[in-house]
PDB file of N, CA and C in Angstrom:
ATOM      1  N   UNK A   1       9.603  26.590  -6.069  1.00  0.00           N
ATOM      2  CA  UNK A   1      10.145  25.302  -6.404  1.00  0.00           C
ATOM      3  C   UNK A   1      11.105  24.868  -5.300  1.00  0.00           C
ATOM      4  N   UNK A   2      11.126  23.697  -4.969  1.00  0.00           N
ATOM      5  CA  UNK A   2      11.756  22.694  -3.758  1.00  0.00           C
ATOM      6  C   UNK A   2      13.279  22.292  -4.448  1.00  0.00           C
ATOM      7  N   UNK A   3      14.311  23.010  -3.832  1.00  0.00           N
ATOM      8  CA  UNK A   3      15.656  22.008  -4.302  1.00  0.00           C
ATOM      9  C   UNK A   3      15.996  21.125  -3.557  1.00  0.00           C
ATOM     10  N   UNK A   4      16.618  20.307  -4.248  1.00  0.00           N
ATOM     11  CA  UNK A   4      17.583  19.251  -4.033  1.00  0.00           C
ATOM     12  C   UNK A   4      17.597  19.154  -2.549  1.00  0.00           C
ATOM     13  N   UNK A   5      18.577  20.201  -2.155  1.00  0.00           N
ATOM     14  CA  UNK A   5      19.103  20.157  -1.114  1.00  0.00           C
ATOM     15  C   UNK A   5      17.777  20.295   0.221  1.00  0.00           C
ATOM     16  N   UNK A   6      17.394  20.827  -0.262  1.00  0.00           N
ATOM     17  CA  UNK A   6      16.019  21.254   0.777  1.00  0.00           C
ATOM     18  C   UNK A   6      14.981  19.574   1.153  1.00  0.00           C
ATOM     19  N   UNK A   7      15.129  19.438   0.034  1.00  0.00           N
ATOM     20  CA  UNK A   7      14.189  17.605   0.018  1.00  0.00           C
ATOM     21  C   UNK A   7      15.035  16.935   0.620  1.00  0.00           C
ATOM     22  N   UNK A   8      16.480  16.784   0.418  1.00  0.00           N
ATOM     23  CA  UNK A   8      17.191  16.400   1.177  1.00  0.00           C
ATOM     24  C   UNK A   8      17.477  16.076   2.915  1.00  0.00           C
ATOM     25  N   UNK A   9      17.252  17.446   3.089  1.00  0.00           N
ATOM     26  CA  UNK A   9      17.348  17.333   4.369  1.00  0.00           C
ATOM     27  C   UNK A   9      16.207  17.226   5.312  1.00  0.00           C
ATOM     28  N   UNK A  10      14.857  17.167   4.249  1.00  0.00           N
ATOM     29  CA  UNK A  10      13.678  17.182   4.894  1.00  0.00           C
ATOM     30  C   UNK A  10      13.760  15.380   5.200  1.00  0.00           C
ATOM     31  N   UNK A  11      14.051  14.833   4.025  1.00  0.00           N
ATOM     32  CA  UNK A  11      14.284  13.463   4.211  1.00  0.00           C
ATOM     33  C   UNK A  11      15.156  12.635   5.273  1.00  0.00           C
ATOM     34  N   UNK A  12      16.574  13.673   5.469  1.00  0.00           N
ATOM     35  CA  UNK A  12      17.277  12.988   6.739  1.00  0.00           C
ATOM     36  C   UNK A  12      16.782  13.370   7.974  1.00  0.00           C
ATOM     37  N   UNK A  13      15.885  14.358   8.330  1.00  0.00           N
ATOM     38  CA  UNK A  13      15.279  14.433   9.241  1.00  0.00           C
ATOM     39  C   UNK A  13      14.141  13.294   9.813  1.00  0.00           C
ATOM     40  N   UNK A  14      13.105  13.254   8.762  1.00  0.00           N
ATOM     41  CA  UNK A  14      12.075  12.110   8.976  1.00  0.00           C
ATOM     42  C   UNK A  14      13.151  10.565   8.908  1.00  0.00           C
ATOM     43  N   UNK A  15      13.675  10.412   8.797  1.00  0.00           N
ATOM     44  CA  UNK A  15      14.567   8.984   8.552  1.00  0.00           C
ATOM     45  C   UNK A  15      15.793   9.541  10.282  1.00  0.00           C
ATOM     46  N   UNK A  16      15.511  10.437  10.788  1.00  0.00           N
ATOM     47  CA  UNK A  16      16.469  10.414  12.182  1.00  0.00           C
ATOM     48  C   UNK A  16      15.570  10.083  13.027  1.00  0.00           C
ATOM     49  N   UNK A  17      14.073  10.359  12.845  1.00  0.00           N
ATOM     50  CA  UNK A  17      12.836   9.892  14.256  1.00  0.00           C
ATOM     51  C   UNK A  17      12.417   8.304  13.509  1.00  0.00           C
ATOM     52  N   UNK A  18      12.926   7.688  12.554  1.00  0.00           N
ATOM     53  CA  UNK A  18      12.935   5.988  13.067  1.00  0.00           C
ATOM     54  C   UNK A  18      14.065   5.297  13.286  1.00  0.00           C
ATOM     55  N   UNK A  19      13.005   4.213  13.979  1.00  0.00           N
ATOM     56  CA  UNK A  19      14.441   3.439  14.641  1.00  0.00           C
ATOM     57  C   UNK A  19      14.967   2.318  13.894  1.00  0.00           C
ATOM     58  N   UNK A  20      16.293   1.717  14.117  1.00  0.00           N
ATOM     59  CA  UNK A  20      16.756   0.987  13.039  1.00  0.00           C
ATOM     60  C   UNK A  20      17.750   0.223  14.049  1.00  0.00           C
ATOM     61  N   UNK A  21      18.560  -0.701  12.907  1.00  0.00           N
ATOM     62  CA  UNK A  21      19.498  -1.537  13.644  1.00  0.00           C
ATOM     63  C   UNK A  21      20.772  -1.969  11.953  1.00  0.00           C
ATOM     64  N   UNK A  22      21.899  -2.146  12.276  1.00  0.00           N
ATOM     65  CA  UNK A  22      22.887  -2.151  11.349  1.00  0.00           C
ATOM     66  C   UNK A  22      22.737  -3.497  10.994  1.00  0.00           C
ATOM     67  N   UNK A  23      22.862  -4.079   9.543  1.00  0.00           N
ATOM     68  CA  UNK A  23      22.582  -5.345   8.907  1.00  0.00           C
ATOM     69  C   UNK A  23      23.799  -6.024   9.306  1.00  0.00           C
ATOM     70  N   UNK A  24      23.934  -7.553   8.746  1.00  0.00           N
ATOM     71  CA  UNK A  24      25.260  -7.880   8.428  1.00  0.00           C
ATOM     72  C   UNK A  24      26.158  -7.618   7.638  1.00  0.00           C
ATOM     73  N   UNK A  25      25.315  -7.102   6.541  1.00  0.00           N
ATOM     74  CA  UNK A  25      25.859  -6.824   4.990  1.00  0.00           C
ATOM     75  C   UNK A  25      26.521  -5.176   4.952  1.00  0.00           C
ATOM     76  N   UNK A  26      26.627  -4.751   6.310  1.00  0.00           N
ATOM     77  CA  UNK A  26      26.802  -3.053   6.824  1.00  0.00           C
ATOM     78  C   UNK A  26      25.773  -2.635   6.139  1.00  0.00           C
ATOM     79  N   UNK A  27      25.215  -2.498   6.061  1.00  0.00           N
ATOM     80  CA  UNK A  27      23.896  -1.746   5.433  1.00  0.00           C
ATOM     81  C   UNK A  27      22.990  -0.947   7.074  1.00  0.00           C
ATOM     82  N   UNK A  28      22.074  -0.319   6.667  1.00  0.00           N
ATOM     83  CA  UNK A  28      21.107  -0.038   8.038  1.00  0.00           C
ATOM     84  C   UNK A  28      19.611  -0.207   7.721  1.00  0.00           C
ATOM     85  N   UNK A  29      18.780  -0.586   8.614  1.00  0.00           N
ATOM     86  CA  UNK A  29      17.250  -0.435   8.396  1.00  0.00           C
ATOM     87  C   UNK A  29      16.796   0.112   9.178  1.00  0.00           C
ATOM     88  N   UNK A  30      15.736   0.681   8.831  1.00  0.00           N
ATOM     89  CA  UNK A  30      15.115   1.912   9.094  1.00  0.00           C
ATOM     90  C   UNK A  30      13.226   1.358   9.447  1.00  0.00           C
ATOM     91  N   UNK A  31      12.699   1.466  10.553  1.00  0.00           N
ATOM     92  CA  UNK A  31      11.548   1.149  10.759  1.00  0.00           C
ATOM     93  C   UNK A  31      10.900   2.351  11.590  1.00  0.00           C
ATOM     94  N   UNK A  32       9.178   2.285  11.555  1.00  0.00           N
ATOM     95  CA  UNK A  32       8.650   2.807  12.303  1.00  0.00           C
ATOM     96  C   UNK A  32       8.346   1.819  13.646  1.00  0.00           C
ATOM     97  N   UNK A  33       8.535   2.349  14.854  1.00  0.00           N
ATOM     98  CA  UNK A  33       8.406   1.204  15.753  1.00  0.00           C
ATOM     99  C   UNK A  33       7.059   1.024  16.045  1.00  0.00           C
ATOM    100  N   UNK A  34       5.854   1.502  15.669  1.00  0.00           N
ATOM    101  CA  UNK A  34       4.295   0.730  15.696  1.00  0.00           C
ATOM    102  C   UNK A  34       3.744  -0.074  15.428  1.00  0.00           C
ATOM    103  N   UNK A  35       4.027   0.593  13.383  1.00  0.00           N
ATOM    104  CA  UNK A  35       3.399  -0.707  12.769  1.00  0.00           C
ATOM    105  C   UNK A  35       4.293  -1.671  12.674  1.00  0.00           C
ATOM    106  N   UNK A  36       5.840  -1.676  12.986  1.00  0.00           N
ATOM    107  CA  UNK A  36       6.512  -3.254  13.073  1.00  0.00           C
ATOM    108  C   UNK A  36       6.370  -3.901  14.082  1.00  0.00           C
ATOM    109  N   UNK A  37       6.352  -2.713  15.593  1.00  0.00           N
ATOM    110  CA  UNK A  37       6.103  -3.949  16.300  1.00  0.00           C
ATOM    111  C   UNK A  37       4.631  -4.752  16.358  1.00  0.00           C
ATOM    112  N   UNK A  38       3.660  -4.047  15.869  1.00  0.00           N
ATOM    113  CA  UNK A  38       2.032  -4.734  15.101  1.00  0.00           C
ATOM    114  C   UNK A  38       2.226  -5.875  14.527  1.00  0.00           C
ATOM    115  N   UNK A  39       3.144  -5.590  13.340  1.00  0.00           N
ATOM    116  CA  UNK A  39       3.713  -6.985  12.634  1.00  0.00           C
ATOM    117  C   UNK A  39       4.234  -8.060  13.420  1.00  0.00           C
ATOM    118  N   UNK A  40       5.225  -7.632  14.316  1.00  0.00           N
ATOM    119  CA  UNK A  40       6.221  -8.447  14.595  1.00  0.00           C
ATOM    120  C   UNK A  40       5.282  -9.788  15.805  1.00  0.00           C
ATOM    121  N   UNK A  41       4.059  -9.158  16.563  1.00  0.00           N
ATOM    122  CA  UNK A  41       3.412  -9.087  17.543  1.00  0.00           C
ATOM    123  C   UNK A  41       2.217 -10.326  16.541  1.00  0.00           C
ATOM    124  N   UNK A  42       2.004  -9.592  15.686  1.00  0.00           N
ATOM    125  CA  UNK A  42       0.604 -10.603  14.554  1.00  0.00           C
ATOM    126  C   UNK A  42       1.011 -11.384  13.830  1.00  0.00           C
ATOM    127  N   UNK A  43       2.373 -11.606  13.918  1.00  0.00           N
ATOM    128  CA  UNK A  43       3.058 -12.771  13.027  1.00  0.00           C
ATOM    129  C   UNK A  43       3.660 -13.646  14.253  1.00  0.00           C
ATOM    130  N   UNK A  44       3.843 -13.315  15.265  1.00  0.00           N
ATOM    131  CA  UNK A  44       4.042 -14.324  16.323  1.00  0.00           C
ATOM    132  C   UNK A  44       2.687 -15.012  16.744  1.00  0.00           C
ATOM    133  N   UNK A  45       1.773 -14.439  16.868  1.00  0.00           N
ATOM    134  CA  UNK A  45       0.588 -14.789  17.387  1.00  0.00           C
ATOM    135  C   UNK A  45      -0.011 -15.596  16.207  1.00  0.00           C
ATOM    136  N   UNK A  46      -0.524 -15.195  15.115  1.00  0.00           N
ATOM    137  CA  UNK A  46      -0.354 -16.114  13.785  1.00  0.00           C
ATOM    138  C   UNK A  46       0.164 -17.320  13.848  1.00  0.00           C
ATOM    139  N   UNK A  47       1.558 -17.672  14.043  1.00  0.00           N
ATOM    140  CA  UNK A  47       2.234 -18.662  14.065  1.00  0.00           C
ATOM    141  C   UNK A  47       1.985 -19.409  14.695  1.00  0.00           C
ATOM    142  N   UNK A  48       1.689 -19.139  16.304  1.00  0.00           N
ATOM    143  CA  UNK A  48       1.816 -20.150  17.360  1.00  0.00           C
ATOM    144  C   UNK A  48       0.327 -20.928  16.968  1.00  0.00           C
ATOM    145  N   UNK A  49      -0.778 -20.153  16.636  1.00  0.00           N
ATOM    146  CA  UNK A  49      -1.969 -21.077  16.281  1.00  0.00           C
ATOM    147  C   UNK A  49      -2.037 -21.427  15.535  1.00  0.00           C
ATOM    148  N   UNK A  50      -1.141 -21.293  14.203  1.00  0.00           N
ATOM    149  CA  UNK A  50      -1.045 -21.971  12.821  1.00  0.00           C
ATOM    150  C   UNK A  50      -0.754 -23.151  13.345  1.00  0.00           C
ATOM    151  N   UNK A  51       0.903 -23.502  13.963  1.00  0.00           N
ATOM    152  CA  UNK A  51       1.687 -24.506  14.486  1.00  0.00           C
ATOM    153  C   UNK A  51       0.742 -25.016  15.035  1.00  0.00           C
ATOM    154  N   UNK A  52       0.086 -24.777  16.597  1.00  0.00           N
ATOM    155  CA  UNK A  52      -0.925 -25.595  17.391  1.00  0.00           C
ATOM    156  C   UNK A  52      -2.134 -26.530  16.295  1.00  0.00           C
ATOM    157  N   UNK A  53      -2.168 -25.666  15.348  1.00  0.00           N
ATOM    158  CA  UNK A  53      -3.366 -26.265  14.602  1.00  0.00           C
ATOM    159  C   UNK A  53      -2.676 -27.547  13.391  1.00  0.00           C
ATOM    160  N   UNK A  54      -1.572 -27.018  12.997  1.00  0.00           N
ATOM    161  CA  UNK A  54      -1.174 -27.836  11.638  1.00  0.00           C
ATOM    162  C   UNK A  54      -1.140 -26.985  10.346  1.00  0.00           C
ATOM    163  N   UNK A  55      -1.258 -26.116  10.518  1.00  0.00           N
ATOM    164  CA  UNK A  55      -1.933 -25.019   9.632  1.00  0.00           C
ATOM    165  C   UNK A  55      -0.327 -24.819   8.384  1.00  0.00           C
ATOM    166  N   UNK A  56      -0.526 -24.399   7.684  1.00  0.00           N
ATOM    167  CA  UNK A  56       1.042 -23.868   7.068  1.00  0.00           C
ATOM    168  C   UNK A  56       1.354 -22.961   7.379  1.00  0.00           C
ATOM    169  N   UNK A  57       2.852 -22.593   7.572  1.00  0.00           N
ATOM    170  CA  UNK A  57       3.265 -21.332   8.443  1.00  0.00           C
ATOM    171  C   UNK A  57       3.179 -20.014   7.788  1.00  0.00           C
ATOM    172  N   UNK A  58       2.323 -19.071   8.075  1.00  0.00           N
ATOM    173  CA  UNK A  58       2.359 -17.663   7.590  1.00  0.00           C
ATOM    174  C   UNK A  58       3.823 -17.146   6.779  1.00  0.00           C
ATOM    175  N   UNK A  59       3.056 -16.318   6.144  1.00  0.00           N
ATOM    176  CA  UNK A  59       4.232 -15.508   4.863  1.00  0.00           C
ATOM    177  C   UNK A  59       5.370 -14.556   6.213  1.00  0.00           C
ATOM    178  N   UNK A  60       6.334 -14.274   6.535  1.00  0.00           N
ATOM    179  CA  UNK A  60       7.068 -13.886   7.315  1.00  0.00           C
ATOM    180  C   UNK A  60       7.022 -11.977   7.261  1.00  0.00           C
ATOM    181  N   UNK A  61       6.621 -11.375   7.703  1.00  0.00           N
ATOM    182  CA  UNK A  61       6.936  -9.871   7.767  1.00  0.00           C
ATOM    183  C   UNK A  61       8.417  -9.637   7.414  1.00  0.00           C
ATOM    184  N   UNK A  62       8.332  -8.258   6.583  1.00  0.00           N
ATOM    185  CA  UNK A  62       9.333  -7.841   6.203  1.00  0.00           C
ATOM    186  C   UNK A  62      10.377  -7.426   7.412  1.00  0.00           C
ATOM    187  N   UNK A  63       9.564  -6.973   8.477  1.00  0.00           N
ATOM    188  CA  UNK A  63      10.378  -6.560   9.340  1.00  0.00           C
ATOM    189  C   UNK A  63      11.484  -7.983  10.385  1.00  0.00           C
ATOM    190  N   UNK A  64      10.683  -8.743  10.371  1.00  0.00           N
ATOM    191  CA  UNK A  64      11.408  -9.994  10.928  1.00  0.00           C
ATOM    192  C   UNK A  64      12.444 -10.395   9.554  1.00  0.00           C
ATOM    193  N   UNK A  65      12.156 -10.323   8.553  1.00  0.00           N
ATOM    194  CA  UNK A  65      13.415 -11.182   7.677  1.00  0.00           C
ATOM    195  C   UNK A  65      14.855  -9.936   7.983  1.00  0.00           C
ATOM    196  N   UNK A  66      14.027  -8.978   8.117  1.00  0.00           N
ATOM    197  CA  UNK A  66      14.946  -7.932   8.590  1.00  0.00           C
ATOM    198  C   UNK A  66      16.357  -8.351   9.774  1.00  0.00           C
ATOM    199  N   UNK A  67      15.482  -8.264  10.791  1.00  0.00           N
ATOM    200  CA  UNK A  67      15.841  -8.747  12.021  1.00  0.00           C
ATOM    201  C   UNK A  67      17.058 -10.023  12.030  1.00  0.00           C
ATOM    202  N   UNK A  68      16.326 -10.814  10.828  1.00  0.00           N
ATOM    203  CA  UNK A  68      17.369 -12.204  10.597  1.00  0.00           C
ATOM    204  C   UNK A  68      18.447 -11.504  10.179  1.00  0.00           C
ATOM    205  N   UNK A  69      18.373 -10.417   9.589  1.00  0.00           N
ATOM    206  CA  UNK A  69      19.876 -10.222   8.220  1.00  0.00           C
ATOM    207  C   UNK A  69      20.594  -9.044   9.152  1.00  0.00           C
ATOM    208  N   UNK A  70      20.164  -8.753  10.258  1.00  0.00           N
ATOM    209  CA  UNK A  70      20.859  -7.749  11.032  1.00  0.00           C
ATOM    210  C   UNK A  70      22.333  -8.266  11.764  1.00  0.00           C
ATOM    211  N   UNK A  71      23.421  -7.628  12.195  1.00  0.00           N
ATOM    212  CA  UNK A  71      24.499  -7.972  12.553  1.00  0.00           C
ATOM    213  C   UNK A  71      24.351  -8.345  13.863  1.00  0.00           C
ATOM    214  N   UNK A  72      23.191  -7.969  14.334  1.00  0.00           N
ATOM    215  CA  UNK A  72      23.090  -9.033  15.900  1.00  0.00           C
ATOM    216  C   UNK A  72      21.895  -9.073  15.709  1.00  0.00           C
ATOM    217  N   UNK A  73      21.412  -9.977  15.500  1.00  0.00           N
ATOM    218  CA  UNK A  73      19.621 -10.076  15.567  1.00  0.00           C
ATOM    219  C   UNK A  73      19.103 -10.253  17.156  1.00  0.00           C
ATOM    220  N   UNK A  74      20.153 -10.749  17.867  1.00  0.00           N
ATOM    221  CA  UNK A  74      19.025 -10.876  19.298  1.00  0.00           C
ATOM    222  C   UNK A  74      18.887  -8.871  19.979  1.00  0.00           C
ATOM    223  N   UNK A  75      19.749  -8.239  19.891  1.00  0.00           N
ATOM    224  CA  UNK A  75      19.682  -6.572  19.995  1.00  0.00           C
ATOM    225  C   UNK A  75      18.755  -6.564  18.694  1.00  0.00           C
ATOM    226  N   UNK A  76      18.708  -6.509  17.411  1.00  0.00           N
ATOM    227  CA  UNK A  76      17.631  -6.054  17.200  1.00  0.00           C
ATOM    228  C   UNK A  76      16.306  -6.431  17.366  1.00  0.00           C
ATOM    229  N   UNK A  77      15.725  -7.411  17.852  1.00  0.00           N
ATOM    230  CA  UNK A  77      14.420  -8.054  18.175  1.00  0.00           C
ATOM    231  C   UNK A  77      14.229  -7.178  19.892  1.00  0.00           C
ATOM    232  N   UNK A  78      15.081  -6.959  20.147  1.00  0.00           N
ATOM    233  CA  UNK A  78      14.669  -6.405  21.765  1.00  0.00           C
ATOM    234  C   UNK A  78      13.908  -5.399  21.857  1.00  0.00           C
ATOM    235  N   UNK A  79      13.679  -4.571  21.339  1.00  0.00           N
ATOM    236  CA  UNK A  79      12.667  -3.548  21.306  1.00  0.00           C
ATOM    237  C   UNK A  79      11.407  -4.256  21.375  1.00  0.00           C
ATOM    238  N   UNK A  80      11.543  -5.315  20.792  1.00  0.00           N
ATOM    239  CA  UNK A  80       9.684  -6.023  20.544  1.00  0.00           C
ATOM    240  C   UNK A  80       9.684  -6.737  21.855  1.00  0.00           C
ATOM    241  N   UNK A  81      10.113  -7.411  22.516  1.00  0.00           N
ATOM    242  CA  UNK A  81      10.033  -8.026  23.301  1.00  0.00           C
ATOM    243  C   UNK A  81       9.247  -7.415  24.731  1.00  0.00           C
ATOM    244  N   UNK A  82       8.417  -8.126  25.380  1.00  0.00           N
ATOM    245  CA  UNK A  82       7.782  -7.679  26.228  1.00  0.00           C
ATOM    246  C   UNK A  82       8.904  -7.421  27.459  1.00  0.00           C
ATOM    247  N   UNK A  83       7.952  -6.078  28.018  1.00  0.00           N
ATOM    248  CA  UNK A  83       8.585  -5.875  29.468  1.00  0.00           C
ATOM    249  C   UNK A  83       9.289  -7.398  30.528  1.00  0.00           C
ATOM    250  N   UNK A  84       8.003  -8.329  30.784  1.00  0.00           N
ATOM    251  CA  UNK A  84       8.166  -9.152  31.346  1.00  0.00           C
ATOM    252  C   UNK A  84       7.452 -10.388  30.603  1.00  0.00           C
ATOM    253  N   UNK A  85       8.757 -11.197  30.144  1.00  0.00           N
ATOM    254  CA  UNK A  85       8.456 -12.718  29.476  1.00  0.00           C
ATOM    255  C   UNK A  85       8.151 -13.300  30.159  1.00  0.00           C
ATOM    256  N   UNK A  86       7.477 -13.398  31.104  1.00  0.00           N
ATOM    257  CA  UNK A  86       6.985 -14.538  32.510  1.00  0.00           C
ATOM    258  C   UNK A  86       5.362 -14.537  31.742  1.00  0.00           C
ATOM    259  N   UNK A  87       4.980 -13.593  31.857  1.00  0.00           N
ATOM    260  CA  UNK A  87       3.474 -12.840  31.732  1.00  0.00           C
ATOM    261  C   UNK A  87       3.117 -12.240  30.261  1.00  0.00           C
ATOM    262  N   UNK A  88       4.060 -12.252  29.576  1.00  0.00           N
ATOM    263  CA  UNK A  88       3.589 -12.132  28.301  1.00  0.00           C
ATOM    264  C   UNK A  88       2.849 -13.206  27.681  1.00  0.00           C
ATOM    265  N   UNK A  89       1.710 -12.716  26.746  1.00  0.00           N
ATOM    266  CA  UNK A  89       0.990 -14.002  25.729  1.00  0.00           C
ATOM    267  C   UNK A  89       2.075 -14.778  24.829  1.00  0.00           C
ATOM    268  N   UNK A  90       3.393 -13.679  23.801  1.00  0.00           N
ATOM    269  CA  UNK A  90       4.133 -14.294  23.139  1.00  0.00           C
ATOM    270  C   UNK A  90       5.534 -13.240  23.294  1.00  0.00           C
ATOM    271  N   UNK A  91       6.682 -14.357  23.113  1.00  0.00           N
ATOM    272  CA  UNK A  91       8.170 -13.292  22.913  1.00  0.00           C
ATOM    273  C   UNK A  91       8.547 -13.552  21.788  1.00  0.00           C
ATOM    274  N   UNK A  92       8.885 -12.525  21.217  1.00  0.00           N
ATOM    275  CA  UNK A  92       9.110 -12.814  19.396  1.00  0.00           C
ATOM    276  C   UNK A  92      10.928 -13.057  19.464  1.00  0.00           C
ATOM    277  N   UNK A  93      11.036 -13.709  20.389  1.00  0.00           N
ATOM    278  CA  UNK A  93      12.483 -13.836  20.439  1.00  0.00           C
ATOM    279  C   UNK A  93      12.819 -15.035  20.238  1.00  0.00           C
ATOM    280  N   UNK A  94      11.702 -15.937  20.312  1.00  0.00           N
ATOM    281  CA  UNK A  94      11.755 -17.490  20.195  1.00  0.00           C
ATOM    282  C   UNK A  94      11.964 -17.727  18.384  1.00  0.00           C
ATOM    283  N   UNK A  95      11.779 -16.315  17.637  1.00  0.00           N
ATOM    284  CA  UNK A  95      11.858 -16.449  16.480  1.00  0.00           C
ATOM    285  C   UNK A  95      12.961 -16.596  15.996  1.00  0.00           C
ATOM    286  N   UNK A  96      13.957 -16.517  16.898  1.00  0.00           N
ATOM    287  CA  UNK A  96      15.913 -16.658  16.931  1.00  0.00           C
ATOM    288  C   UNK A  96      16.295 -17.787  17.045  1.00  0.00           C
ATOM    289  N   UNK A  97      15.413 -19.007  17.874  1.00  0.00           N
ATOM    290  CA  UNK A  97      16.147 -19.943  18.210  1.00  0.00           C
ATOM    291  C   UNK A  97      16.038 -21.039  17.223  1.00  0.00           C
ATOM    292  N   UNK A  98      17.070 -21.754  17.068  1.00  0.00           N
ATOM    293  CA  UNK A  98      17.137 -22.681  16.166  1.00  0.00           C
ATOM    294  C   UNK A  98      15.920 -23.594  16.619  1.00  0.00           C
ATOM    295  N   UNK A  99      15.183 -24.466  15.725  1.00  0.00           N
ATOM    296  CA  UNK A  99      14.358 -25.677  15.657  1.00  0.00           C
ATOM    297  C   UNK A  99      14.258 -26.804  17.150  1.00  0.00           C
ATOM    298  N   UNK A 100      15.380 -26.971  17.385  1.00  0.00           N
ATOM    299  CA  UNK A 100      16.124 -28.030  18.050  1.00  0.00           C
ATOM    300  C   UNK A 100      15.939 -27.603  19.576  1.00  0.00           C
ATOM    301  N   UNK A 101      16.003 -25.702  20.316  1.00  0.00           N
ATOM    302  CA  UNK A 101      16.150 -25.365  20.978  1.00  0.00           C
ATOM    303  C   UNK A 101      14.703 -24.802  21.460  1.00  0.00           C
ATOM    304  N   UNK A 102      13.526 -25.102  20.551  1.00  0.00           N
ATOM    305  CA  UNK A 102      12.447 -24.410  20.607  1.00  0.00           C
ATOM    306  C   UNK A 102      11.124 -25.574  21.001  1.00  0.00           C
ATOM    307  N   UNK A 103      10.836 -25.538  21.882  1.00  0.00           N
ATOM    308  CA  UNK A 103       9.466 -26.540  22.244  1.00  0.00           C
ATOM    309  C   UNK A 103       8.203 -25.663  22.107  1.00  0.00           C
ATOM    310  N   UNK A 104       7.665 -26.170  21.732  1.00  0.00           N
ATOM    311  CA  UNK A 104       5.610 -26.303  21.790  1.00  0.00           C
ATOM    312  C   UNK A 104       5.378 -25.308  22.533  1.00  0.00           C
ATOM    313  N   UNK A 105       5.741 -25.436  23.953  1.00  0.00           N
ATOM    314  CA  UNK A 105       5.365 -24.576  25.518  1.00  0.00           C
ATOM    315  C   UNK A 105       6.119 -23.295  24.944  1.00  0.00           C
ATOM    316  N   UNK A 106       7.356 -23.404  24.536  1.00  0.00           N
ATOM    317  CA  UNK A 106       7.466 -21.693  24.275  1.00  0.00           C
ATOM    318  C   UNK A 106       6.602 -20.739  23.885  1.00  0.00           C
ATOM    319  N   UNK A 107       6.373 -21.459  22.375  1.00  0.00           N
ATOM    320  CA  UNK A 107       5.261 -20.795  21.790  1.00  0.00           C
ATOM    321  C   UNK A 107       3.864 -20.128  22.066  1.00  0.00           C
TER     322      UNK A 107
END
């Protein structure tokens, strides 16, 4: 039989190999960096041809509402962000900027 303590620490181990970022609310989140950045990557790409088309805007990944409620959201979106934004297809960083600051061509 498995105690307490033993599940325990099997658990803070697997929760020390993902990566995370501190909320506003002090809280922390905890992600695998594959399948979010998958998400983060298919919900940008999603969007920009929804928008181009007229389409209604996709349901938002958990991991981006994340990102919003983090105590610095532009450090936590940086991991997703491509090596080089010149040459990238999309930067999921445009997902930060207010309405007003965001044109068509970004996207």
């Amino acid at each position: 039989m498995l105690s307490r303590a033993w599940v325990r620490r099997a658990e803070q181990r697997a929760f020390q190999k993902r990566d995370g970022f501190p909320l506003a609310d002090g809280g922390f989140y905890r992600y695998d960096a594959v399948p979010a950045g998958a998400q983060v990557w298919a919900y940008c790409a999603n969007l920009m041809t929804r928008v181009k088309r007229g389409d209604e805007v996709p349901e938002e990944p958990e991991i981006i509402t994340m990102i919003r409620a983090a105590k610095d959201p532009y450090a936590a979106i940086e991991p997703f962000r491509p090596d080089n934004p010149e040459r990238a297809f999309v930067d999921p960083i445009i997902l930060l900027q207010d309405a007003s600051e965001t044109s068509e061509d970004a996207l």
